[in-house]
Protein backbone atom coordinates (compact mmCIF):
# COMPACT_ATOMS: atom_id res chain seq x y z
CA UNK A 1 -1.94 -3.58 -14.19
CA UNK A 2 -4.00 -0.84 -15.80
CA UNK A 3 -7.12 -2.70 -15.02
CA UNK A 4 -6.31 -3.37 -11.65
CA UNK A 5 -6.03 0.54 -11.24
CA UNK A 6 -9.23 1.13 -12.57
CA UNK A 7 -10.65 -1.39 -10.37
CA UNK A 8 -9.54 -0.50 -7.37
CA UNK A 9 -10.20 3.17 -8.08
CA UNK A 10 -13.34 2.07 -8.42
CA UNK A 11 -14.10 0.23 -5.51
CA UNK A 12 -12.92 2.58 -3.27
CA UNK A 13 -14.91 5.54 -4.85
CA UNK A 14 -17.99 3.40 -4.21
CA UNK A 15 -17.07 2.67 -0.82
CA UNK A 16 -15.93 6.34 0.00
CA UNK A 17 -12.99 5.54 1.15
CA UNK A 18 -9.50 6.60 0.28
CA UNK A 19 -7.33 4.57 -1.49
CA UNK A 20 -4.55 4.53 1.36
CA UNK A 21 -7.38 3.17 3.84
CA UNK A 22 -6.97 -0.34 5.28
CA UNK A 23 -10.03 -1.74 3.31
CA UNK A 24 -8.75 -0.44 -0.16
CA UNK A 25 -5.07 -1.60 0.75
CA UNK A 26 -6.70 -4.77 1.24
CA UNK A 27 -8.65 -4.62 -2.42
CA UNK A 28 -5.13 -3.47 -3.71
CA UNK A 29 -3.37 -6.86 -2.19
CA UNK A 30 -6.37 -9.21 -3.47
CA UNK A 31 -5.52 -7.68 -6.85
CA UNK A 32 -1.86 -7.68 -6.99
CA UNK A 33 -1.95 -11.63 -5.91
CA UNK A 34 -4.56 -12.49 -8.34
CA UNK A 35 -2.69 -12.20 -11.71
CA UNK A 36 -5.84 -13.37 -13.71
CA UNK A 37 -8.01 -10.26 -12.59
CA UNK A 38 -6.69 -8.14 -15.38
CA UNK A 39 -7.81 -11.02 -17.78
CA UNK A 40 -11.21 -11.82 -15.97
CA UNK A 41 -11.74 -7.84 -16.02
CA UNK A 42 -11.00 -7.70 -19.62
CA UNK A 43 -13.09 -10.34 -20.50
CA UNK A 44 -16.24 -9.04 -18.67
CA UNK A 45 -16.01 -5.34 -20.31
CA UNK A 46 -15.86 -7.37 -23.57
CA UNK A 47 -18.73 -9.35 -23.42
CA UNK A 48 -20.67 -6.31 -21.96
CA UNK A 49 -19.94 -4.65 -25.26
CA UNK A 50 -20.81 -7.64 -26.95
CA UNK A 51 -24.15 -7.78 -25.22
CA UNK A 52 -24.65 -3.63 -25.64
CA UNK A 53 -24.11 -3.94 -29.32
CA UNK A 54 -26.54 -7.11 -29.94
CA UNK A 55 -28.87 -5.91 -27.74
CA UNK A 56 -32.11 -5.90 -30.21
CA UNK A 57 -30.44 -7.74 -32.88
CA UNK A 58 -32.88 -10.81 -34.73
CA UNK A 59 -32.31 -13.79 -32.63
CA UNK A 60 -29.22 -15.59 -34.40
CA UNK A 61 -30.19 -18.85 -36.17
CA UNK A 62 -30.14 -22.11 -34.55
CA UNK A 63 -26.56 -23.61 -36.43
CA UNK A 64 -24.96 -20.04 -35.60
CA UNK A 65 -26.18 -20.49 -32.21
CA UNK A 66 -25.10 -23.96 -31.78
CA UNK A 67 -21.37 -22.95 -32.89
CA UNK A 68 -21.25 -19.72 -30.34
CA UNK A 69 -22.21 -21.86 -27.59
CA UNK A 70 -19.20 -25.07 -28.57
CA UNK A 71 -17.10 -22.29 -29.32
CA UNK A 72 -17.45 -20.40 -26.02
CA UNK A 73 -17.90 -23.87 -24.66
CA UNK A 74 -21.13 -23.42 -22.64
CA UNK A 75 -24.38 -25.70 -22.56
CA UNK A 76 -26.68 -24.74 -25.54
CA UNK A 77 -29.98 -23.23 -23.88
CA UNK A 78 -33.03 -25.12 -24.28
CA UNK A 79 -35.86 -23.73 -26.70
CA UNK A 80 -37.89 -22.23 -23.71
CA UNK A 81 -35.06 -20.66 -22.41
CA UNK A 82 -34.76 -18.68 -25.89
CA UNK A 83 -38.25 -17.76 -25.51
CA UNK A 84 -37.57 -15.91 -22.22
């Protein structure tokens, strides 16, 4: 619910609106019937840490890379898509 919050305090600020306007009720509704947004939010600020914090690392070796991507179950890139 905390996330939501933030979110929609958020949104509104960008659109300059205030949060009792119809377009940031209608934000508010989205995110009161999506009970997964707090997750989905969570998850995102996450991996941007993640990718803040190994941003400039060595590239990982290949078996540590193979078991991130099974883990996180997404397709292993291919070599030239390391290279980019």
């Amino acid at each position: 619910m905390k996330i939501q919050k933030e979110v929609l305090n958020r949104v509104c600020e960008y659109l300059g609106l205030d949060l009792d306007s119809e377009p940031c009720r209608q934000v508010q509704n989205y995110l009161n019937s999506n009970p997964n947004c707090d997750v989905f939010v969570d998850n995102l600020k996450k991996t941007v840490q993640i990718y803040k914090v190994t941003e400039g690392c060595e590239e990982l070796p290949d078996d540590v890379c193979r078991k991130l991507f099974t883990n996180l179950k997404l397709n292993e890139p291919k070599p030239s898509d390391k290279e980019k």
